[in-house]
C-alpha atoms as a PDB file:
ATOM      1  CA  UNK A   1     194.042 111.707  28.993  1.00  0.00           C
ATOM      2  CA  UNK A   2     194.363 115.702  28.088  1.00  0.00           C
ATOM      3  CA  UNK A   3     193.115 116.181  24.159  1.00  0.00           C
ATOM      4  CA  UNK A   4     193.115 119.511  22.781  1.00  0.00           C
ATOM      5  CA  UNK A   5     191.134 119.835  19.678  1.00  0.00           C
ATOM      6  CA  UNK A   6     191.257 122.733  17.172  1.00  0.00           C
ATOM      7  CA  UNK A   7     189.175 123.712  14.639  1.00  0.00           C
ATOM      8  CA  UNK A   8     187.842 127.276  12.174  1.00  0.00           C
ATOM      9  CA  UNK A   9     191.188 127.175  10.628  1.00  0.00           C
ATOM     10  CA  UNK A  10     190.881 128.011   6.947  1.00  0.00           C
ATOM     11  CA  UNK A  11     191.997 130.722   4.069  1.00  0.00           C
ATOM     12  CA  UNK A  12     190.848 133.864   3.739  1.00  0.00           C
ATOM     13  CA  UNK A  13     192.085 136.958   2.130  1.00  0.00           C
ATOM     14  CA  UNK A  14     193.794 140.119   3.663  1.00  0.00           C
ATOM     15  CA  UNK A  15     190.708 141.403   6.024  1.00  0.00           C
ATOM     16  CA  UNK A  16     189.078 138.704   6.515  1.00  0.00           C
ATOM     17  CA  UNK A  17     188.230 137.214   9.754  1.00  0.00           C
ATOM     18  CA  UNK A  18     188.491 133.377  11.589  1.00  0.00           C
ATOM     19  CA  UNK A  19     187.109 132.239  15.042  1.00  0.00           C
ATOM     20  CA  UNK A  20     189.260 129.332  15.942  1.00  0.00           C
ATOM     21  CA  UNK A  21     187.930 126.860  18.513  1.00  0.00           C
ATOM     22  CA  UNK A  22     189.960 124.822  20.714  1.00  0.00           C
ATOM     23  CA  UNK A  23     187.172 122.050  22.761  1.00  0.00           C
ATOM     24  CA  UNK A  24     188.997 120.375  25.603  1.00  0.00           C
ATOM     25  CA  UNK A  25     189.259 116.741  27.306  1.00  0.00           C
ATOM     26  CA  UNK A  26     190.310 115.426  30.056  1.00  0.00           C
ATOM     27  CA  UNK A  27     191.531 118.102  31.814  1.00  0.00           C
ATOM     28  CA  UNK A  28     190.124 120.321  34.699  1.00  0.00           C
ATOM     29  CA  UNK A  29     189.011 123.048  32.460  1.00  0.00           C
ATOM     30  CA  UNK A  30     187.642 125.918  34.451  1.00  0.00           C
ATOM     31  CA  UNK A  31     191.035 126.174  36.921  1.00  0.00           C
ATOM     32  CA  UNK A  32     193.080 125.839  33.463  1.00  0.00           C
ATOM     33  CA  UNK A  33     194.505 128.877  31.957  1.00  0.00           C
ATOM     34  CA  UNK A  34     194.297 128.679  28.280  1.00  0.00           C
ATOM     35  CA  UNK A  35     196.238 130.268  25.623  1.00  0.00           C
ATOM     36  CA  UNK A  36     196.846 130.481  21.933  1.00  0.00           C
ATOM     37  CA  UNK A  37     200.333 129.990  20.278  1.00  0.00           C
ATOM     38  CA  UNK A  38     201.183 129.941  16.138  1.00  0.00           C
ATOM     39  CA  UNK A  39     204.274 129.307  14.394  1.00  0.00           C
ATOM     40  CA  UNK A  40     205.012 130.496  11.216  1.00  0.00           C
ATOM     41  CA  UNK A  41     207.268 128.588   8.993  1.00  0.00           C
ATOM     42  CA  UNK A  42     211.073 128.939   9.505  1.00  0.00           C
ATOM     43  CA  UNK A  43     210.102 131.397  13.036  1.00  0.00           C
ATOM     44  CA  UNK A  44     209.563 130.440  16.372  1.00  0.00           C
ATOM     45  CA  UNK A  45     206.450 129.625  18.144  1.00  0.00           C
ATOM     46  CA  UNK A  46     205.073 132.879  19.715  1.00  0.00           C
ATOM     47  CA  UNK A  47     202.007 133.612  22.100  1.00  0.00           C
ATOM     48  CA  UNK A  48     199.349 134.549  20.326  1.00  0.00           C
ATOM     49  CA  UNK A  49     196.905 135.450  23.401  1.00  0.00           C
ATOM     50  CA  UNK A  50     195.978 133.896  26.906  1.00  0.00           C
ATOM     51  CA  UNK A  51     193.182 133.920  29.349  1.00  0.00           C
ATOM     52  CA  UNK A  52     193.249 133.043  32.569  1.00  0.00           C
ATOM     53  CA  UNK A  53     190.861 130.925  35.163  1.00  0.00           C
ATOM     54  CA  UNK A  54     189.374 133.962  35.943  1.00  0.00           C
ATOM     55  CA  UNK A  55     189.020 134.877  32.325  1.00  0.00           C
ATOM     56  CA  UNK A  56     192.051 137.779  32.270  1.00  0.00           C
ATOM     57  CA  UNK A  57     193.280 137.943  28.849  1.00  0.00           C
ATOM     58  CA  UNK A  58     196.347 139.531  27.033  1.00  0.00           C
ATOM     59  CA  UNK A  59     197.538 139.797  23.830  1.00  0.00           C
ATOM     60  CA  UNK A  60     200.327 140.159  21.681  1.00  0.00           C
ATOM     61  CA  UNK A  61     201.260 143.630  20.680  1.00  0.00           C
ATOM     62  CA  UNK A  62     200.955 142.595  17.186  1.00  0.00           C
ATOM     63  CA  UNK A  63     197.385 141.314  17.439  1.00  0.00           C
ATOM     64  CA  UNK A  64     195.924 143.510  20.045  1.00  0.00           C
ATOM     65  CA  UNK A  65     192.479 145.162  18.634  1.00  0.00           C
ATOM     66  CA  UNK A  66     192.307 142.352  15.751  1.00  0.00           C
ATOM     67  CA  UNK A  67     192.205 139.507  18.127  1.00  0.00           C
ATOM     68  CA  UNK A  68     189.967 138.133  20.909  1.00  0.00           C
ATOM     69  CA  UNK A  69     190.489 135.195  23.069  1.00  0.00           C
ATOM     70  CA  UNK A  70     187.520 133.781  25.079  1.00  0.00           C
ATOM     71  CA  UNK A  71     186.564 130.867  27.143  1.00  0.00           C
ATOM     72  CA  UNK A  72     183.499 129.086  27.944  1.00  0.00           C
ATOM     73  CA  UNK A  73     183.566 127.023  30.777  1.00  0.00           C
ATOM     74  CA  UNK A  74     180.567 125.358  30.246  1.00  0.00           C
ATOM     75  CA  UNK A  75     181.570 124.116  27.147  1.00  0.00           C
ATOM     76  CA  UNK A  76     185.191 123.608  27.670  1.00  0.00           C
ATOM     77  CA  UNK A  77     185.983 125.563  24.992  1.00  0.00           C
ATOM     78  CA  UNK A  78     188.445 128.236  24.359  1.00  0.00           C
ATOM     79  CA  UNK A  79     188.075 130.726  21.288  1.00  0.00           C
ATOM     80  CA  UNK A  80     190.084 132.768  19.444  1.00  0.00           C
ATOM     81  CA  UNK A  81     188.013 135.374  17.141  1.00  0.00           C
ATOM     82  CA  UNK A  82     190.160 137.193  14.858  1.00  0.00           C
ATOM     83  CA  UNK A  83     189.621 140.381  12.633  1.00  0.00           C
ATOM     84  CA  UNK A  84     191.063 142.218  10.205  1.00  0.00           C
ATOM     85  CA  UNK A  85     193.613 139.504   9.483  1.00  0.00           C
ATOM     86  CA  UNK A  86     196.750 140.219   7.407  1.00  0.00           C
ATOM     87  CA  UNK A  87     199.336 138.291   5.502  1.00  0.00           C
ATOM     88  CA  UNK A  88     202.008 138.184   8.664  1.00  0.00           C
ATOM     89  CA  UNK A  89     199.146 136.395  10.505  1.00  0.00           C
ATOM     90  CA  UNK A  90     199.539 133.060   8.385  1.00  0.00           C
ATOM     91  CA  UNK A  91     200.748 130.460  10.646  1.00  0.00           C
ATOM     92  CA  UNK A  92     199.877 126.987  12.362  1.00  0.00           C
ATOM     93  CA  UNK A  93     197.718 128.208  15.218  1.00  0.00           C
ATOM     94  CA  UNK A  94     197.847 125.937  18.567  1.00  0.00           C
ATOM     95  CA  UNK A  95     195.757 125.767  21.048  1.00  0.00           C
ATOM     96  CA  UNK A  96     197.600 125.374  25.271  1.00  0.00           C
ATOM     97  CA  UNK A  97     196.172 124.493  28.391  1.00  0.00           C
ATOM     98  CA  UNK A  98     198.194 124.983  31.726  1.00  0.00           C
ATOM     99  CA  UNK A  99     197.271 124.701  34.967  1.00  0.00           C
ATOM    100  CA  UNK A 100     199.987 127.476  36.056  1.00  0.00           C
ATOM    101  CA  UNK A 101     202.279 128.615  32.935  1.00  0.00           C
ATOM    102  CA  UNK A 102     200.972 128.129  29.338  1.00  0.00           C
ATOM    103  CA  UNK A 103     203.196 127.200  26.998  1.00  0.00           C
ATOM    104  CA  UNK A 104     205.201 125.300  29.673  1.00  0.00           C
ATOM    105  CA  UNK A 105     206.817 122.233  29.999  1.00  0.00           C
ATOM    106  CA  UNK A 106     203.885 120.603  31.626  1.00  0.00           C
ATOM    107  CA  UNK A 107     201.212 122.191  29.716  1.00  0.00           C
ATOM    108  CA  UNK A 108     199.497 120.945  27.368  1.00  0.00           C
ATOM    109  CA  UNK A 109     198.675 121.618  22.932  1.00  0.00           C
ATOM    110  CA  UNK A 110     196.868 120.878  20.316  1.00  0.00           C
ATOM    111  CA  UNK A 111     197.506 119.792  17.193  1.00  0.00           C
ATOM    112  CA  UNK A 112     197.168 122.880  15.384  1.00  0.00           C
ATOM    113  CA  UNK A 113     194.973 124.515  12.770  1.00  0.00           C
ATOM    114  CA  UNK A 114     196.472 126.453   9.935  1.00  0.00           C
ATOM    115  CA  UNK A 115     195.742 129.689   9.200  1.00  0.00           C
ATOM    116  CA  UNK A 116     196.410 131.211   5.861  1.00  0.00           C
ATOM    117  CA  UNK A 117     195.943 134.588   4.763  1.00  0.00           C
ATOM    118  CA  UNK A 118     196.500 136.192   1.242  1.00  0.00           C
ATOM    119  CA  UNK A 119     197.103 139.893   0.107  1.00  0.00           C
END
């Protein structure tokens, strides 16, 4: 059975920073491609930031040079260290492990870790 586990999620004020952790079961971990997802209330879930297998990462546009997704495939663990964090950043963060397309139908998430930010 696949679990996905997050934790780091918290409150902080306008600046702060978070590293999220996502620790993962039951799944082949270092062939996975692992990604990071949040939903804010009342919007869609969006892709936060992904890394491959072979540790290839991208970003949203709107998080690119604040965030930083990383894996560590000894731990199966995937992180998600974030800076400078702002208001429009508050959102239920989730955690997805795929072994081809994350966030697809046969993928697999977390239960989420909320993330709130105040100005």
């Amino acid at each position: 059975q696949v679990r996905l586990v997050e934790s780091g999620g918290g409150s902080v004020q306008a600046g702060g920073s978070l590293r999220l952790s996502c620790a993962a079961s039951g799944i082949a971990f270092v062939g996975a491609n692992e990604a990071w997802f949040r939903q804010a209330p009342g919007k869609q879930r969006e892709l936060v930031a992904a890394i491959s297998s072979r540790g290839s990462a991208n970003y949203a546009d709107s998080v690119k040079d604040r965030f930083t997704i990383s894996r560590d495939n000894i731990k199966n663990t995937v992180y998600l260290q974030m800076h400078s964090l702002k208001p429009e950043d508050t959102a239920m963060y989730y955690c997805n492990a795929a072994g081809s397309v994350v966030g697809s139908r046969d993928s697999y998430w977390g239960q989420g870790t909320q993330v709130t930010v105040s100005s």
